[in-house]
Protein backbone atom coordinates (compact mmCIF):
# COMPACT_ATOMS: atom_id res chain seq x y z
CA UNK A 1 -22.90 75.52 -3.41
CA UNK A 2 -24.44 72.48 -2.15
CA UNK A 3 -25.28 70.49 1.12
CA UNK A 4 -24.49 67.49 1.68
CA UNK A 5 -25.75 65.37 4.74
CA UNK A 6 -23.21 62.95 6.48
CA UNK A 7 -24.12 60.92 9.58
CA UNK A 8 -21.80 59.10 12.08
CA UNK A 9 -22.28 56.84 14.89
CA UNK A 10 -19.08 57.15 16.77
CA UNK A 11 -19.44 60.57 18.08
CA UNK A 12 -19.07 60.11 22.02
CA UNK A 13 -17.90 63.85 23.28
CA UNK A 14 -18.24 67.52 22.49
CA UNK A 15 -14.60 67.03 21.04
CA UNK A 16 -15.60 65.06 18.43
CA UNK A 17 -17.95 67.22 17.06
CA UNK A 18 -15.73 70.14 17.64
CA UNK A 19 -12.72 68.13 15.74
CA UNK A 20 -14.82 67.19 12.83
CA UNK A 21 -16.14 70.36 12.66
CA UNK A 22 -12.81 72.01 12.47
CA UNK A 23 -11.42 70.00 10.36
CA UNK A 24 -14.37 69.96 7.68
CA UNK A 25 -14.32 73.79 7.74
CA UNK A 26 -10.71 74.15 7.08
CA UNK A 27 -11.23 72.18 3.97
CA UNK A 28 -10.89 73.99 0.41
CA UNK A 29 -14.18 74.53 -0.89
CA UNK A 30 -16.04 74.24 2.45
CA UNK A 31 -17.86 77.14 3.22
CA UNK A 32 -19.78 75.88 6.64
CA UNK A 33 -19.99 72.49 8.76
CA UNK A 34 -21.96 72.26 11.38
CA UNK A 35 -22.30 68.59 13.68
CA UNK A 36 -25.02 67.74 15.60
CA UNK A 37 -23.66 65.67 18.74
CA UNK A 38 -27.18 64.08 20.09
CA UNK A 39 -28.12 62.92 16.16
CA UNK A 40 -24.49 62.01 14.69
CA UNK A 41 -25.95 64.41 11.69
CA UNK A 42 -23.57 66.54 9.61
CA UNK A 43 -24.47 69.42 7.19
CA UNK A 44 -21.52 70.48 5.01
CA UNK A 45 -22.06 73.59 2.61
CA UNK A 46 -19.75 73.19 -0.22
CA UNK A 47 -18.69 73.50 -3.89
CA UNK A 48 -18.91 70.26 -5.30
CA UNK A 49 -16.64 71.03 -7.68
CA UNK A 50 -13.56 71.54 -5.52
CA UNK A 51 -14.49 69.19 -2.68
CA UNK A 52 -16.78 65.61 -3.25
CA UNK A 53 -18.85 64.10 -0.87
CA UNK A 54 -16.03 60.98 -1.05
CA UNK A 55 -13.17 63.73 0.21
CA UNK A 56 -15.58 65.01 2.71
CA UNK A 57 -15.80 61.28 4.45
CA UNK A 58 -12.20 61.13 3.70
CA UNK A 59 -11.39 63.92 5.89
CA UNK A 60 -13.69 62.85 8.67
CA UNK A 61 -12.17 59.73 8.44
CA UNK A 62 -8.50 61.59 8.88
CA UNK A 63 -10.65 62.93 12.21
CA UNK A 64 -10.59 59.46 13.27
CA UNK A 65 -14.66 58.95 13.10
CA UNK A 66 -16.50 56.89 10.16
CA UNK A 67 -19.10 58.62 8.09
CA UNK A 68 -21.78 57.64 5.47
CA UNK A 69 -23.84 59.83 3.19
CA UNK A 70 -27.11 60.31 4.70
CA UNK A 71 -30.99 61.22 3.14
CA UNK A 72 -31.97 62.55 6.44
């Protein structure tokens, strides 16, 4: 397992975070995602070999919200 830290900009309601959220942790290979609304951050335990950081963003982009690989 690995982390991998996402950030968007375009989170604007408790929704969001709770759509995102959702949708990361029904992903194959996700064990935990967890979005923090006030920072845009995004923590996503997973196996890198069943799920990339690329398919992560791809599924938060099928959430409807843009996300970037993040350091911090």
């Amino acid at each position: 397992m690995t982390t991998t830290i996402l950030r968007s900009d375009e989170l604007s309601c408790p929704s969001c975070v709770d759509n995102i959220e959702s949708n990361l942790n029904n992903t194959e290979g996700v064990s935990s995602a967890k979005v923090h609304f006030n920072t845009g951050r995004i923590e996503v335990e997973h196996d890198p070999e069943t799920v990339s950081d690329e398919e992560l963003i791809k599924v938060i982009a099928q959430s409807g919200y843009e996300a970037r690989v993040s350091q911090f």
